[in-house]
C-alpha atoms as a PDB file:
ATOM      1  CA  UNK A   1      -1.243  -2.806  -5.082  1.00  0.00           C
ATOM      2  CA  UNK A   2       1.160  -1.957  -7.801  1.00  0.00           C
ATOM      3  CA  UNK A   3       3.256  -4.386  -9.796  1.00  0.00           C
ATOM      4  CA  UNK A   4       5.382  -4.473 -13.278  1.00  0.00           C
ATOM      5  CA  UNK A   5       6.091  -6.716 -15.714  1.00  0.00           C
ATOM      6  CA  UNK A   6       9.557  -5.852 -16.622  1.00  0.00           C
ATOM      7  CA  UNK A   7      10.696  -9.126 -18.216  1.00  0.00           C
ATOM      8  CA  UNK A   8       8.526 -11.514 -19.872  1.00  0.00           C
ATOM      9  CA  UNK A   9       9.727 -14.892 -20.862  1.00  0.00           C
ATOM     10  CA  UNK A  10       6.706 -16.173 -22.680  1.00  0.00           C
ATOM     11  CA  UNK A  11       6.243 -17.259 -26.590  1.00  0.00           C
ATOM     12  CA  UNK A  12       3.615 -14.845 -27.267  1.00  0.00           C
ATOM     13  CA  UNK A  13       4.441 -11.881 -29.795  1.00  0.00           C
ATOM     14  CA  UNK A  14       3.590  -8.905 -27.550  1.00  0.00           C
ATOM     15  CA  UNK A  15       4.297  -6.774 -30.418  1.00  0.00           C
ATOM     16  CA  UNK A  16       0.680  -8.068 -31.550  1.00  0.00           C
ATOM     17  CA  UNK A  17      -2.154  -6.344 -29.404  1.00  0.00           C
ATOM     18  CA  UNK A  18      -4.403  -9.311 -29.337  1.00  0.00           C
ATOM     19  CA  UNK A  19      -1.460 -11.147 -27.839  1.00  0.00           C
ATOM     20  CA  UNK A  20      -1.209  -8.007 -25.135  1.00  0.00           C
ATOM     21  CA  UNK A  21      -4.423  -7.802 -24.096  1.00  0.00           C
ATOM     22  CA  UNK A  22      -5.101 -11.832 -23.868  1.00  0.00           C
ATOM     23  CA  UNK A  23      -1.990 -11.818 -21.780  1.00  0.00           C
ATOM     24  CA  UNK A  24      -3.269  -8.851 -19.547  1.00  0.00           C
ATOM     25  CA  UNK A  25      -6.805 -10.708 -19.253  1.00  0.00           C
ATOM     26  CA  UNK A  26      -5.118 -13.949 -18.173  1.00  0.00           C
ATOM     27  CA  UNK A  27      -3.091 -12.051 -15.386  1.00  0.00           C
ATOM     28  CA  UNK A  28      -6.245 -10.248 -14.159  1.00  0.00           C
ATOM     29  CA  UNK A  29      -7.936 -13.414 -13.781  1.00  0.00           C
ATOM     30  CA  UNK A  30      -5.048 -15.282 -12.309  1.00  0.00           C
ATOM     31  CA  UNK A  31      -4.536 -12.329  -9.860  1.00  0.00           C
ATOM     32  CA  UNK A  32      -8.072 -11.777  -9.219  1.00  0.00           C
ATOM     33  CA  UNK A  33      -8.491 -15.712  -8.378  1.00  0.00           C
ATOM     34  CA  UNK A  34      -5.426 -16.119  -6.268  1.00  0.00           C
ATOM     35  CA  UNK A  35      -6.651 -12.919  -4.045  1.00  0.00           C
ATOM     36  CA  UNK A  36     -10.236 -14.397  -3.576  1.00  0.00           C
ATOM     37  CA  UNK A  37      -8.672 -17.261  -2.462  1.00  0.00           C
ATOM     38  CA  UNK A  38      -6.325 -15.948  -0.041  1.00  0.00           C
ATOM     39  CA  UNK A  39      -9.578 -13.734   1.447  1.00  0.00           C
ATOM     40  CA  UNK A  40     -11.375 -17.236   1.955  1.00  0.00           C
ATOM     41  CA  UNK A  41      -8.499 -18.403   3.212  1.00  0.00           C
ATOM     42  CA  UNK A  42      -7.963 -16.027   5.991  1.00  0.00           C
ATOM     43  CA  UNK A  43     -11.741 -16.094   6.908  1.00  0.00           C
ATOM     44  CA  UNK A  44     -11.744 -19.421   7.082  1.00  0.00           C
ATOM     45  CA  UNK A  45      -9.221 -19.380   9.672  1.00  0.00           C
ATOM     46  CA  UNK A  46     -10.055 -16.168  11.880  1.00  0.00           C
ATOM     47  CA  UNK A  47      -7.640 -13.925  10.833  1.00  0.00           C
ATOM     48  CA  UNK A  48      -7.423 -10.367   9.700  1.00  0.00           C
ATOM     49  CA  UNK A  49      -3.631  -9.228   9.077  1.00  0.00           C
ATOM     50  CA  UNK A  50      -4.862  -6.313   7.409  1.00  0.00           C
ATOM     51  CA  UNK A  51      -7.566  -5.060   9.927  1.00  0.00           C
ATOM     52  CA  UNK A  52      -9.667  -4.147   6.975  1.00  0.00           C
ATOM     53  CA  UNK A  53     -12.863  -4.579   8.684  1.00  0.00           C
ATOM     54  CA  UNK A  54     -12.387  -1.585  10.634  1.00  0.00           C
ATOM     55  CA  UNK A  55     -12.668   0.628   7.983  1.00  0.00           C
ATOM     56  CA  UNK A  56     -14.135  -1.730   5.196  1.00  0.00           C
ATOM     57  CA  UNK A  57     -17.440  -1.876   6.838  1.00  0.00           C
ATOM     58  CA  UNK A  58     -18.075   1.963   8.077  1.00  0.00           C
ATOM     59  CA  UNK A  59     -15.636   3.995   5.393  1.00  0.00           C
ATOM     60  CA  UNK A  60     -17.028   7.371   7.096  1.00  0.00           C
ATOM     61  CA  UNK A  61     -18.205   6.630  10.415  1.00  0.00           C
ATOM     62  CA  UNK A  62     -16.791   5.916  13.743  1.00  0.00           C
ATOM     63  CA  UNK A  63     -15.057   2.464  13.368  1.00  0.00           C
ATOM     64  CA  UNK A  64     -17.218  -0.391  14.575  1.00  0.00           C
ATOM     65  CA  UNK A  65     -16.049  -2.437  17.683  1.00  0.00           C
ATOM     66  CA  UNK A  66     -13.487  -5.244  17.602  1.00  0.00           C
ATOM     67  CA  UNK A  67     -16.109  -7.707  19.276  1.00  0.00           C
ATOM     68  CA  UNK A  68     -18.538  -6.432  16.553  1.00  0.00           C
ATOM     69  CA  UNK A  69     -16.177  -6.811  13.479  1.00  0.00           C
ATOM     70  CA  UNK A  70     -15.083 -10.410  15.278  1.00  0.00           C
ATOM     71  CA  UNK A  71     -19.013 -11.157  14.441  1.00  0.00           C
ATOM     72  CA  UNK A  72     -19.013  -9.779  11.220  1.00  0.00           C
ATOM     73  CA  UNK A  73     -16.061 -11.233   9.443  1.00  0.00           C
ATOM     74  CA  UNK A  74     -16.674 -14.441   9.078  1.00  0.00           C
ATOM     75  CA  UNK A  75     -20.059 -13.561   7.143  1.00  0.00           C
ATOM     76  CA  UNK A  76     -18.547 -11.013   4.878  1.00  0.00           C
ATOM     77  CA  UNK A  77     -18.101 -11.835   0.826  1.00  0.00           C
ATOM     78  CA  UNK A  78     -15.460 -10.443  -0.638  1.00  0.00           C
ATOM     79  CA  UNK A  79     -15.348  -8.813  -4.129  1.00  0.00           C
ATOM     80  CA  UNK A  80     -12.071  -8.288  -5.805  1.00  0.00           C
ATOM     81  CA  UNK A  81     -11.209  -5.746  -8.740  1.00  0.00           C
ATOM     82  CA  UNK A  82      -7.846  -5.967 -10.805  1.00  0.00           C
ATOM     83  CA  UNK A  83      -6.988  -3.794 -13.238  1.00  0.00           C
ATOM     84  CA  UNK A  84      -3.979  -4.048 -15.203  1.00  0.00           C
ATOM     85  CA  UNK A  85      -2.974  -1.282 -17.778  1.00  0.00           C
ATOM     86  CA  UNK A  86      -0.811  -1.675 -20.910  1.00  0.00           C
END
């Protein structure tokens, strides 16, 4: 996923790197929360818009089944990565 801040509306000096960067950690972590959450979410209620389980679980091998991957979702735990860039 991509994303920009073009506009920011805060009171934080973001002329002052340690105002940046604690800015940029408190997005990572809001984004990286909110995502985990929206994984449990759709787990939690059978549901896999994105079909990642197909390729999630065999990158370079045949794709597993769909009665397989119905077996294996609900078991799966999820680790999510942002990185945001100044």
């Amino acid at each position: 996923m991509y994303a920009r801040l073009v506009e920011y509306q805060g009171d934080r000096y973001l002329g002052d790197t340690n105002n940046l960067l604690q800015l940029q950690s408190e997005i990572e972590n809001f984004l990286k929360e909110r995502t985990t959450e929206l994984l449990q979410k759709m787990q939690k209620w059978d549901v896999d818009p994105l079909s990642m389980g197909y390729v999630a679980l065999h990158p370079f091998s045949k794709p597993i089944s769909g009665e397989e991957w119905q077996k294996t979702k609900r078991s799966l735990n999820y680790q999510v990565k942002v990185e945001a860039n100044t």
